[in-house]
Protein backbone atom coordinates (compact mmCIF):
# COMPACT_ATOMS: atom_id res chain seq x y z
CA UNK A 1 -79.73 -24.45 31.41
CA UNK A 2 -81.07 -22.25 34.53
CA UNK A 3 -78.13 -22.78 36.49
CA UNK A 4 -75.56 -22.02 33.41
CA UNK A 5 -77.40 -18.42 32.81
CA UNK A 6 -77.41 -17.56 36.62
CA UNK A 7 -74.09 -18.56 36.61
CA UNK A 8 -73.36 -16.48 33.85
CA UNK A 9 -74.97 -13.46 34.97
CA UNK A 10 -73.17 -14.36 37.98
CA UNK A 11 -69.78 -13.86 36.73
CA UNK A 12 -70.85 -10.74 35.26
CA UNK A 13 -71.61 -8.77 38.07
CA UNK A 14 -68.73 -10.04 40.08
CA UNK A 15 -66.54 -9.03 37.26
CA UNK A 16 -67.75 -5.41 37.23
CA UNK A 17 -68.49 -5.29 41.36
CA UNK A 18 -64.86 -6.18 42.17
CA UNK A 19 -63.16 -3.62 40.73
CA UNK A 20 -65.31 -1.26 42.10
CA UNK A 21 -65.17 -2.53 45.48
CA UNK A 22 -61.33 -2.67 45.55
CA UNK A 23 -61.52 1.07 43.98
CA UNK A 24 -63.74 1.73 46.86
CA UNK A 25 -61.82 0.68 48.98
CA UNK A 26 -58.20 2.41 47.89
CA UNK A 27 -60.61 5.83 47.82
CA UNK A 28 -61.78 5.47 50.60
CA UNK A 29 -60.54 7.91 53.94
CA UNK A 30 -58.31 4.98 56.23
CA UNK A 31 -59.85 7.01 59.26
CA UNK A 32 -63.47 5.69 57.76
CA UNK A 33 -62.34 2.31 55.99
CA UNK A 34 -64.40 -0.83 57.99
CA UNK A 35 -62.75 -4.28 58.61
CA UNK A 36 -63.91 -5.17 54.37
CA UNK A 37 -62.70 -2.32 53.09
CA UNK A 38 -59.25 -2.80 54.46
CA UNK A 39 -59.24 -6.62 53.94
CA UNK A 40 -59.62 -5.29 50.10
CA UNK A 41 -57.01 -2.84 50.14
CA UNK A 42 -54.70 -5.54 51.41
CA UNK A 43 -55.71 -8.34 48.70
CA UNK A 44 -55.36 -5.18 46.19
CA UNK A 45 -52.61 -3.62 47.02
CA UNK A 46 -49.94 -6.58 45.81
CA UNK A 47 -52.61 -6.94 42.52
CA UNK A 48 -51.78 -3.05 42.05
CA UNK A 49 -48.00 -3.04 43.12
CA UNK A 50 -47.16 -6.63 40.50
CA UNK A 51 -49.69 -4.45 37.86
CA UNK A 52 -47.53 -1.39 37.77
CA UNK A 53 -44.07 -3.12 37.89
CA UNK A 54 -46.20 -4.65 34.85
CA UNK A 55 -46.74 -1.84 33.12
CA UNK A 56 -43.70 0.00 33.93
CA UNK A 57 -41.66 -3.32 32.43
CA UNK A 58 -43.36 -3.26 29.41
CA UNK A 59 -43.47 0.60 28.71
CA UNK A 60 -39.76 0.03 28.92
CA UNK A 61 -39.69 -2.77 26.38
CA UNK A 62 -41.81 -0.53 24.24
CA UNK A 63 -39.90 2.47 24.53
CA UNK A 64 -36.71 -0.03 24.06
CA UNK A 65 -37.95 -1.57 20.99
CA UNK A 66 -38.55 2.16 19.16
CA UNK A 67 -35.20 3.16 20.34
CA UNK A 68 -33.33 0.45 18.41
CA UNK A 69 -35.53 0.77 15.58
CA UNK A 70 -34.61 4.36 15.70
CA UNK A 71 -30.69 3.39 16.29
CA UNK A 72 -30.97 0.56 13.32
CA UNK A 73 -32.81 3.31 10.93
CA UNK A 74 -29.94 5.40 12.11
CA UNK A 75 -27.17 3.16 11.40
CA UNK A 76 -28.07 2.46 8.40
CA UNK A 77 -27.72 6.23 7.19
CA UNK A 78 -24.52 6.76 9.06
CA UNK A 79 -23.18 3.68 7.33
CA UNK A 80 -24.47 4.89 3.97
CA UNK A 81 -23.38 8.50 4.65
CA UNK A 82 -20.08 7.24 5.30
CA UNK A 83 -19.41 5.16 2.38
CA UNK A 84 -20.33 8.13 0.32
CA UNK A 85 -18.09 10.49 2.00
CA UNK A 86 -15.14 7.76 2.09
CA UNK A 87 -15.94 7.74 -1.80
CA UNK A 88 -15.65 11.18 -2.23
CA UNK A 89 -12.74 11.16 0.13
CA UNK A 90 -11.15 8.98 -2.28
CA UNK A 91 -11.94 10.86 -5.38
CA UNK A 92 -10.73 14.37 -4.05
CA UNK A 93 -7.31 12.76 -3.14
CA UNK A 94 -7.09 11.49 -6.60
CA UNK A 95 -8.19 14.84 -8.09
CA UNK A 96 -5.41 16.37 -5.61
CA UNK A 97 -2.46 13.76 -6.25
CA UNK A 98 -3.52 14.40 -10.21
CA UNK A 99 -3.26 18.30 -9.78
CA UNK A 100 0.20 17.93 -8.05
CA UNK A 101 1.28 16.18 -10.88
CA UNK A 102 -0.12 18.20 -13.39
CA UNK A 103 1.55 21.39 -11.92
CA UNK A 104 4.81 19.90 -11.27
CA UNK A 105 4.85 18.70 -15.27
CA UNK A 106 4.01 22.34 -16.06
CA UNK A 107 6.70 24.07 -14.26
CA UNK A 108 8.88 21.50 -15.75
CA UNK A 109 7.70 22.69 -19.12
CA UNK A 110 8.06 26.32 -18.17
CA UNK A 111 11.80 25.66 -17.32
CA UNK A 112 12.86 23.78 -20.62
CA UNK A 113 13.56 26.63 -23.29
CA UNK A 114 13.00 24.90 -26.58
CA UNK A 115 9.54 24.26 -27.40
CA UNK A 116 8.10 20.58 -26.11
CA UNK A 117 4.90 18.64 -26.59
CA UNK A 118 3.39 16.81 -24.06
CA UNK A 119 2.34 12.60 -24.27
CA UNK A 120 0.21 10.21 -22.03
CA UNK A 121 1.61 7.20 -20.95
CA UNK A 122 -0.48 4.11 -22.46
CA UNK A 123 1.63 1.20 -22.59
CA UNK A 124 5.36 -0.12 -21.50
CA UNK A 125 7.49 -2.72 -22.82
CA UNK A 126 10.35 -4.41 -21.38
CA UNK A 127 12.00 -8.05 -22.65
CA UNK A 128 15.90 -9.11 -23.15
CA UNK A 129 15.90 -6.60 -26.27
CA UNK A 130 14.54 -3.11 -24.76
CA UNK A 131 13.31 -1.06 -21.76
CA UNK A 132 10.67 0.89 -23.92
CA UNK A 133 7.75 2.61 -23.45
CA UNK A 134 4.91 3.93 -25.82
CA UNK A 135 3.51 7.14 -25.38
CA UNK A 136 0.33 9.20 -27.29
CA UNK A 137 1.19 12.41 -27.81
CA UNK A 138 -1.02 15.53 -27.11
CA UNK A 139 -0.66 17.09 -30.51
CA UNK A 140 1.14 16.19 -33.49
CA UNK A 141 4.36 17.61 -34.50
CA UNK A 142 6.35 17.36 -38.11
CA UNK A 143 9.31 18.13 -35.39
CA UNK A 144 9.10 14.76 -33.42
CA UNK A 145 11.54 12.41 -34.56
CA UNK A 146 13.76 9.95 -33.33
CA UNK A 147 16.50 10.55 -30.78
CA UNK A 148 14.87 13.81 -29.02
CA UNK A 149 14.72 13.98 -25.07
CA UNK A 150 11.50 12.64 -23.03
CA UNK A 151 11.86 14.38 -19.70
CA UNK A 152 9.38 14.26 -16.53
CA UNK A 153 9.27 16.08 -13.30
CA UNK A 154 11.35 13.82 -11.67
CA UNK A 155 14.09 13.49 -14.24
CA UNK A 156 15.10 12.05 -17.77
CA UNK A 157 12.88 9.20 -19.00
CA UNK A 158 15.05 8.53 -22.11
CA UNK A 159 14.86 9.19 -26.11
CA UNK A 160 12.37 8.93 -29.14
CA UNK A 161 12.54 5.80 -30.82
CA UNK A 162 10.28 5.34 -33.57
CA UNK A 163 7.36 7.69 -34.57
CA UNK A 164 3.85 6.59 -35.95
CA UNK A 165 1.72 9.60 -36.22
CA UNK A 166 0.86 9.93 -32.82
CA UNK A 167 2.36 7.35 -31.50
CA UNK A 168 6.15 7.40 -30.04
CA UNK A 169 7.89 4.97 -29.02
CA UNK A 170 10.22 5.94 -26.21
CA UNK A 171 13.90 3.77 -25.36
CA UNK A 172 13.98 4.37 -21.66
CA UNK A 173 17.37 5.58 -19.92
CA UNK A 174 17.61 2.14 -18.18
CA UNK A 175 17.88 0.35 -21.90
CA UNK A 176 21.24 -0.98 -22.59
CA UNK A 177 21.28 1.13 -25.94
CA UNK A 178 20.85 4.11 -24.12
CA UNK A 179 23.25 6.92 -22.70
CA UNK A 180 23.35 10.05 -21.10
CA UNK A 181 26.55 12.53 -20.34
CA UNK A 182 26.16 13.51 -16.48
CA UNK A 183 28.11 14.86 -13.49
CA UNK A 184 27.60 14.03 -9.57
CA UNK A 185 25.41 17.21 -9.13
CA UNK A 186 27.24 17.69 -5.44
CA UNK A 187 31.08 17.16 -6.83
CA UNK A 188 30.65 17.77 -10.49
CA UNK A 189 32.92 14.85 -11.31
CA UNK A 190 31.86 13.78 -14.99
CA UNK A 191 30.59 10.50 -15.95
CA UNK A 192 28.26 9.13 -18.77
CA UNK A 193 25.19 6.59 -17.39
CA UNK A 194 24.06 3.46 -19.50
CA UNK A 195 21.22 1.38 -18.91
CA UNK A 196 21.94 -2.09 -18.11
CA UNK A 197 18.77 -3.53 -19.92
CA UNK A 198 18.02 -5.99 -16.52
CA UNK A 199 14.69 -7.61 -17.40
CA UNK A 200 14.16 -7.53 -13.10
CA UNK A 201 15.17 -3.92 -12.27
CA UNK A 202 15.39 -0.37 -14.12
CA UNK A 203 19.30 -0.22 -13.14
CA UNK A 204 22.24 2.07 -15.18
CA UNK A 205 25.69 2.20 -14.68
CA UNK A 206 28.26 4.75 -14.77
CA UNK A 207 30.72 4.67 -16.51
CA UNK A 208 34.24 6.56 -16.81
CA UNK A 209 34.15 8.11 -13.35
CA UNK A 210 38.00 8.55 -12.62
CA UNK A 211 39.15 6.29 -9.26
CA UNK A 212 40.09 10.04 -7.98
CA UNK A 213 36.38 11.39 -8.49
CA UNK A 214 34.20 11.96 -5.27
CA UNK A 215 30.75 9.79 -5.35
CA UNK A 216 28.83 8.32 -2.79
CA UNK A 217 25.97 6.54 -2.44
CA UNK A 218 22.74 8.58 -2.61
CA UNK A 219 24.45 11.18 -5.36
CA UNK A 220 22.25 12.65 -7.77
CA UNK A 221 23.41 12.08 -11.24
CA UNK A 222 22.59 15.60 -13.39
CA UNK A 223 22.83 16.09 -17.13
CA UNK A 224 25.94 17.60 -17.96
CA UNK A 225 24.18 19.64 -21.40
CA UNK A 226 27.31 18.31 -23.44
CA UNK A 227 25.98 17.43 -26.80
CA UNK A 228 22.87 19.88 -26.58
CA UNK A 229 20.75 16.92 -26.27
CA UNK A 230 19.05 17.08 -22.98
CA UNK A 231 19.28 20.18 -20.85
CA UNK A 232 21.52 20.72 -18.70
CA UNK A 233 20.80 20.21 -14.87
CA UNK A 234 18.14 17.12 -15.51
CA UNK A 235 18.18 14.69 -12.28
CA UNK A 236 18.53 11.15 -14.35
CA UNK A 237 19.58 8.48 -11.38
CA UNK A 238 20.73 8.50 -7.83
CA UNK A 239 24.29 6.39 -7.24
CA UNK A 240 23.31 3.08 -5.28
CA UNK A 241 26.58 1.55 -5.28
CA UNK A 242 30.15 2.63 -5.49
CA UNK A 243 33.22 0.20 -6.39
CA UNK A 244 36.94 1.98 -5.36
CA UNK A 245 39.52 -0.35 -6.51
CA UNK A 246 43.42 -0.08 -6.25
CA UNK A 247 43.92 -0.39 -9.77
CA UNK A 248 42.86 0.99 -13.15
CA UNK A 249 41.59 4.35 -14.45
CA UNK A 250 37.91 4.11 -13.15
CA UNK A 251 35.42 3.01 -10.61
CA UNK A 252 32.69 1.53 -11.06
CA UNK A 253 29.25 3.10 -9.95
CA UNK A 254 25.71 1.66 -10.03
CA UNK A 255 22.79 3.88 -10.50
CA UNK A 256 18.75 3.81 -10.19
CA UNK A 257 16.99 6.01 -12.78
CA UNK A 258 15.13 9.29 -10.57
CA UNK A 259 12.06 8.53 -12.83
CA UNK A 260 9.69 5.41 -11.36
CA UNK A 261 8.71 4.21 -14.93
CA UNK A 262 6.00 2.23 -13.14
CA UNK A 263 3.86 5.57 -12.01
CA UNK A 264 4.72 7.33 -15.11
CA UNK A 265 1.77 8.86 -16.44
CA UNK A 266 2.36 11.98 -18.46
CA UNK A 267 5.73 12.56 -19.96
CA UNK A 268 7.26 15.72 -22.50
CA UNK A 269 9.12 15.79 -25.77
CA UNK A 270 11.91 18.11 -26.41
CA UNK A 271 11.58 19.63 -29.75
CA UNK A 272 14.20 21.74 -31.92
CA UNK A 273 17.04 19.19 -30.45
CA UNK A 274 20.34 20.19 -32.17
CA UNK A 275 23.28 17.81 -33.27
CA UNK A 276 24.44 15.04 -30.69
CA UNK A 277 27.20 14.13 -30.10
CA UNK A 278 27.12 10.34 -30.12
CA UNK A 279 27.80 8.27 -26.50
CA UNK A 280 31.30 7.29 -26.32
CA UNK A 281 32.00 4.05 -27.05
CA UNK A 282 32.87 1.34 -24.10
CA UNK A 283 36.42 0.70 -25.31
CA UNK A 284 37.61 4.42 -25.03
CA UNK A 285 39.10 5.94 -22.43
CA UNK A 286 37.81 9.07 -21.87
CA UNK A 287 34.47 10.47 -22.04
């Protein structure tokens, strides 16, 4: 039991005299260090060099580790900031795209003389019957009733169908019971354009277009104003194919309605429209 607390006690003071001693010894002048003291400066000095390299690797693992905490904790609010700003993105382009359209239905209305009434889109129908599409309107109107002109910025959407308080029903220009009097807005040859009523495409043709007429592909097709049904000078479908035979009276033209009925979102109705004359019918020979 002796020997264990000497042995003890020992270790103590060896523990706390060899720092000392090696201090000592680094303090020391080298002109006065004795044979020990540099014997200790040489055992210390690797002890000291592989303690610093030591410290110095782990103050850089420290000062590591807090940087990527910082980076992470940064990261994270870059990635959040940017999902925000990507939303916001997203909602000022809609807000934009909405105004466009908004303005370009107004100047529309500002360039129609008779009075109109503007409708939201909410639903579209199309089977072997029809190419129709139902429309709320914005106010009600005594004056909406069937056969008036639905126009949008980009051209003639078609007629009134059927009216149920504020509900219309709206027979697109590509419906095969539909027709519109036009000319080739670059040649002003006159033809009249019928919907085909294709389940797979909004398609029209035109019809009495003289063999002699200039069309070409890529034509815009304008209302003529014959009838005082639509305006005159509405874009209603762009020529996609042309037909020139060597016989007969008339060529035969395809067209694509101006209007994409699949972004159609706000639409107007014509009021005060006067007497029509009705679309001629597909056995005579002149418009």
């Amino acid at each position: 039991m002796n020997f264990k607390r000497y042995r003890d006690w020992l270790i103590v003071v060896l523990s706390l005299a060899v720092p000392f001693w090696f201090l000592r010894a680094s303090m020391k002048d080298p002109k006065q260090a004795t044979g020990a003291d540099r014997v200790l400066v040489q055992i210390a000095a690797p002890i000291q060099t592989a303690t610093a390299v030591l410290a110095r690797g782990l103050s850089h693992l420290w000062s590591d580790y807090v940087y990527l905490v910082d980076v992470k904790a940064d990261n994270s609010t870059l990635v959040s900031d940017n999902a925000r700003l990507r939303e916001r993105t997203r909602e000022l382009e809609s807000l934009e795209a909405e105004n466009r359209r908004l303005r370009r239905l107004l100047d529309l209305k500002n360039s129609v003389q008779d009075d109109v009434v503007t409708a939201q889109v909410v639903g579209k129908t199309t089977n072997e019957f029809f190419r129709m599409m139902r429309v709320t309107l914005d106010r009600s109107s005594p004056a909406i009733v069937p056969n008036l002109p639905v126009l949008a910025p980009d051209g003639v959407v078609g007629t009134t169908l059927k009216v149920a308080g504020d509900t219309v029903d709206v027979r697109l220009v590509a419906d095969a019971g539909a027709g519109v009097d036009v000319i080739v807005q670059r040649t002003e040859a006159r033809g009249f354009v019928r919907g085909t009523g294709d389940e797979r495409a909004y398609s029209c043709n035109v019809e009495y277009l003289k063999r002699t007429d200039e069309v070409d592909i890529g034509d815009v097709l304008v209302t003529s104003g014959v009838g005082l049904r639509f305006p005159k000078g509405i874009p209603v479908c762009t020529v996609t194919k042309v037909t020139k035979r060597d016989f007969g009276v008339y060529q035969q033209v395809g067209c694509a309605p101006t209007v994409d009925f699949s972004r159609l979102d706000e639409v107007l109705v014509v009021l005060g429209a006067r007497d029509v004359i009705p679309p001629p019918a597909k056995d005579s020979k002149a418009p």
